[in-house]
N, C-alpha and C. Protein backbone atom coordinates (compact mmCIF):
# COMPACT_ATOMS: atom_id res chain seq x y z
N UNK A 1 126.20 94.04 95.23
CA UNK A 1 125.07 94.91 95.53
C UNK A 1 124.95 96.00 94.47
N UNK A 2 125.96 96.73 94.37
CA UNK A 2 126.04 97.44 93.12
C UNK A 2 125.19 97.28 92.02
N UNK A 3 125.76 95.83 91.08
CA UNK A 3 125.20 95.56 90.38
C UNK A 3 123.61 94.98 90.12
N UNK A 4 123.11 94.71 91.61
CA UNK A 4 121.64 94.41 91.34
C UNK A 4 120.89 95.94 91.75
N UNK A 5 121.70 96.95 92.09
CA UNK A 5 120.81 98.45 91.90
C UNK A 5 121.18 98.93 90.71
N UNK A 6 121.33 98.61 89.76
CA UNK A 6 121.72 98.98 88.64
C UNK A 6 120.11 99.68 88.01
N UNK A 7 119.25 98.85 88.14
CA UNK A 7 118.37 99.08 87.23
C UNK A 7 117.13 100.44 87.78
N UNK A 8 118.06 100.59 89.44
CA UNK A 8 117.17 101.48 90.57
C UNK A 8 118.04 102.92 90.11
N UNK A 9 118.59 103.05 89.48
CA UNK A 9 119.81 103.94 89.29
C UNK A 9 119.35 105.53 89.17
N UNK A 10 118.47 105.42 88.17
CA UNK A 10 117.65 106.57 87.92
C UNK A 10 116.78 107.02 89.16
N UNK A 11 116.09 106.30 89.88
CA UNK A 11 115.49 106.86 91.43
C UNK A 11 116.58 107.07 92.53
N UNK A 12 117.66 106.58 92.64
CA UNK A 12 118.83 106.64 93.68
C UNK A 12 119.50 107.85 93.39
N UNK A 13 120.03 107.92 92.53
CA UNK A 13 121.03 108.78 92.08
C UNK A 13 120.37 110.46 91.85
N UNK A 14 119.16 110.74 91.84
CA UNK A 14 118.98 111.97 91.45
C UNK A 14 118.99 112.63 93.32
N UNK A 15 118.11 111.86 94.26
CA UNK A 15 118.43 112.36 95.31
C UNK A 15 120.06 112.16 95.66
N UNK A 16 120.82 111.59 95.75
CA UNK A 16 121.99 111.72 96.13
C UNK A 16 122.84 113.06 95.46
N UNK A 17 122.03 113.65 93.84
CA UNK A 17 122.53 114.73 93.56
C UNK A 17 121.78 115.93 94.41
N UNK A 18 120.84 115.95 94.88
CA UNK A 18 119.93 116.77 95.97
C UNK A 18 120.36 116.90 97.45
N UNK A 19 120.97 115.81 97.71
CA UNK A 19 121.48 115.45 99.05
C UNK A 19 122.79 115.80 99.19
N UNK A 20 123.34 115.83 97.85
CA UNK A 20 125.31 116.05 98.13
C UNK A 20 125.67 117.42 97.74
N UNK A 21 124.90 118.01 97.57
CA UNK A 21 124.95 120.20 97.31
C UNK A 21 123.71 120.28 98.22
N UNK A 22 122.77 119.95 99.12
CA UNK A 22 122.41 120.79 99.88
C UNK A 22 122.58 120.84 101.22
N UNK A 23 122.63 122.46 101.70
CA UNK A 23 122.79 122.27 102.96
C UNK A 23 121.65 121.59 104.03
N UNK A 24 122.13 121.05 104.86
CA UNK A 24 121.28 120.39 105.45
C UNK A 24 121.24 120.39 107.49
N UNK A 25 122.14 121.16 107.69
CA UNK A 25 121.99 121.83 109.21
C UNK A 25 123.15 120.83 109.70
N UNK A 26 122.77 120.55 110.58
CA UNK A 26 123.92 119.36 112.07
C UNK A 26 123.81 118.13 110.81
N UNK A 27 125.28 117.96 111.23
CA UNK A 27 125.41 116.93 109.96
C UNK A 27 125.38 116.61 109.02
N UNK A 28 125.82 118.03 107.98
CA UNK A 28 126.01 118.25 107.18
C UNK A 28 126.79 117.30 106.22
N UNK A 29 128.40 117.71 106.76
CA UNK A 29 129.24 116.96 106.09
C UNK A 29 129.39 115.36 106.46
N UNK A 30 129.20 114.95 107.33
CA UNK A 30 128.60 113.75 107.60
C UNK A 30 127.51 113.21 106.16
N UNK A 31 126.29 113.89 105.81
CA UNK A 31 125.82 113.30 104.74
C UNK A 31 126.57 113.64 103.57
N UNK A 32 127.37 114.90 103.46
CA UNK A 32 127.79 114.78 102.25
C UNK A 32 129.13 113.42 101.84
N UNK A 33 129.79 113.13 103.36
CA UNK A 33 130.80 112.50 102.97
C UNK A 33 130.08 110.52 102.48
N UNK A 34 128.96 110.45 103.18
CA UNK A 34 128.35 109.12 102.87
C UNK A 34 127.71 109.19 101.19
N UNK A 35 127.10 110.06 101.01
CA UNK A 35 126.82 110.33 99.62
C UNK A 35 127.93 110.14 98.72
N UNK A 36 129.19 110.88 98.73
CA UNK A 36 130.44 110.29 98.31
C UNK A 36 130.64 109.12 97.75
N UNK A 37 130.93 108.58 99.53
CA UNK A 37 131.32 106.85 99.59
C UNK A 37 130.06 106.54 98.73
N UNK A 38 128.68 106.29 99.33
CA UNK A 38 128.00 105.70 98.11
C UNK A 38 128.01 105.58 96.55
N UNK A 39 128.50 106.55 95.92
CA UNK A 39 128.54 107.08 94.97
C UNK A 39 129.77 106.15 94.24
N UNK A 40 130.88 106.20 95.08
CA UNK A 40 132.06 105.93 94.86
C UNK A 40 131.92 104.30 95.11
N UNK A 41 131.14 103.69 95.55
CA UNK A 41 130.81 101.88 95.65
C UNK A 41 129.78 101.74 94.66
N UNK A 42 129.06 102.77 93.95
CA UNK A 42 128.46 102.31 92.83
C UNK A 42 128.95 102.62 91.87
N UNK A 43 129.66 103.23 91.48
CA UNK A 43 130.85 103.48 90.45
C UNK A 43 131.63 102.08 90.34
N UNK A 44 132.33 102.06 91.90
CA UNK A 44 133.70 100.85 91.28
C UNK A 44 132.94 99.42 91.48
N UNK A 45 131.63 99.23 91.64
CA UNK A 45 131.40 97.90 91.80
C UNK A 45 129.83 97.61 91.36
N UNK A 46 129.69 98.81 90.34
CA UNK A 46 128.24 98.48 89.72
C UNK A 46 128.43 97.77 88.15
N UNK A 47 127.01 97.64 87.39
CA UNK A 47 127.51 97.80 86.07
C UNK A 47 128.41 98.12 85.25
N UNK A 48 129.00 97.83 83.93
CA UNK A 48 129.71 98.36 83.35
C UNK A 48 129.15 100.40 82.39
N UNK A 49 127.87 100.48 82.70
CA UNK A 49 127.32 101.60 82.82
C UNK A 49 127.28 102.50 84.07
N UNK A 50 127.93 102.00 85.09
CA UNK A 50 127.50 102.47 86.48
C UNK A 50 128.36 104.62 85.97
N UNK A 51 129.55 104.18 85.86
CA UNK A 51 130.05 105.60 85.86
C UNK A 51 129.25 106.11 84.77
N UNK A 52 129.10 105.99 84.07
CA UNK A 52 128.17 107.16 82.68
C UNK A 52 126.45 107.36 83.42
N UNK A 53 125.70 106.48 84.34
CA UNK A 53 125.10 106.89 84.95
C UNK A 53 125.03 107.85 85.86
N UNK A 54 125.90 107.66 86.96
CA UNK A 54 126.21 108.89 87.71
C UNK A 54 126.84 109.81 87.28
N UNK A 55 127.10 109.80 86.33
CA UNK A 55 127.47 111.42 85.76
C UNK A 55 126.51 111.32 85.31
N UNK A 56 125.48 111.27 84.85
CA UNK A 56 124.59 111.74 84.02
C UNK A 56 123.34 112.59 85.16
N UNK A 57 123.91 112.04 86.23
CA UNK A 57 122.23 112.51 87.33
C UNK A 57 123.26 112.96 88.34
N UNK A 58 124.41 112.94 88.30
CA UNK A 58 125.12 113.65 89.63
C UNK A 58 126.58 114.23 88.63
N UNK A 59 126.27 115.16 88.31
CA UNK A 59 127.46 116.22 86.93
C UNK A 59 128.76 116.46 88.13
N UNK A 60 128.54 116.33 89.29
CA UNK A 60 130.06 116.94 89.95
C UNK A 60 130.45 115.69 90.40
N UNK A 61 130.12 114.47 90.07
CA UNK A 61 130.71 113.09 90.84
C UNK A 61 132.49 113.35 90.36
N UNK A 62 133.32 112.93 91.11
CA UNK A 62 134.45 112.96 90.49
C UNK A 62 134.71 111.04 90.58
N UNK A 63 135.52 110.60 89.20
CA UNK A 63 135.33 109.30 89.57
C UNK A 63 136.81 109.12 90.60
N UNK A 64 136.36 107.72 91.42
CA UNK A 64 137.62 107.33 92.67
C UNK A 64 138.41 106.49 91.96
N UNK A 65 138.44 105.89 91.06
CA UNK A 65 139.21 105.25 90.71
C UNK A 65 139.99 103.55 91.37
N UNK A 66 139.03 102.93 92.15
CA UNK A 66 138.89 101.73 92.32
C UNK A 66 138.83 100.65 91.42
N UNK A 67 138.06 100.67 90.50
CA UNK A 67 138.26 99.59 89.91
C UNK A 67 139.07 99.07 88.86
C-alpha cells in the first residue's frame, strides 16, 4: 500500500504535518498517535524515496526504524 501512495505523497503528507502539531480538542492524542503510525508505515514500507519525502513536508517526523 505504501508503495502505490507514493505518487499521492505530496497531498497526504502536508495534512498529516497540520494534523500532528495541532490541537484538536477530545482526541487529541488519539490523532496524533495514528498520524505517527501512519507516517511510520509509509516510511518503512513505501518507496525507496518514502523517508526524504516525509521529511520534506513533515520536518519533526522522527524515522522508526523498521525497515
Amino acid at each position: 500500500v505504501g508503495e502505490a501512495l507514493g505518487e499521492y505523497y505530496r497531498a497526504i503528507l502536508p495534512l498529516c504535518n497540520l494534523l500532528k502539531d495541532k490541537r484538536l480538542g477530545t482526541g487529541d492524542s488519539m490523532t496524533k498517535e495514528l498520524i505517527q503510525d501512519t507516517l511510520e508505515i509509509l516510511d518503512a514500507y513505501g518507496k525507496d524515496d518514502a523517508h526524504h519525502q516525509i521529511q520534506h513536508h513533515v520536518p519533526g517526523f522522527q524515522h522508526c526504524g523498521i525497515k
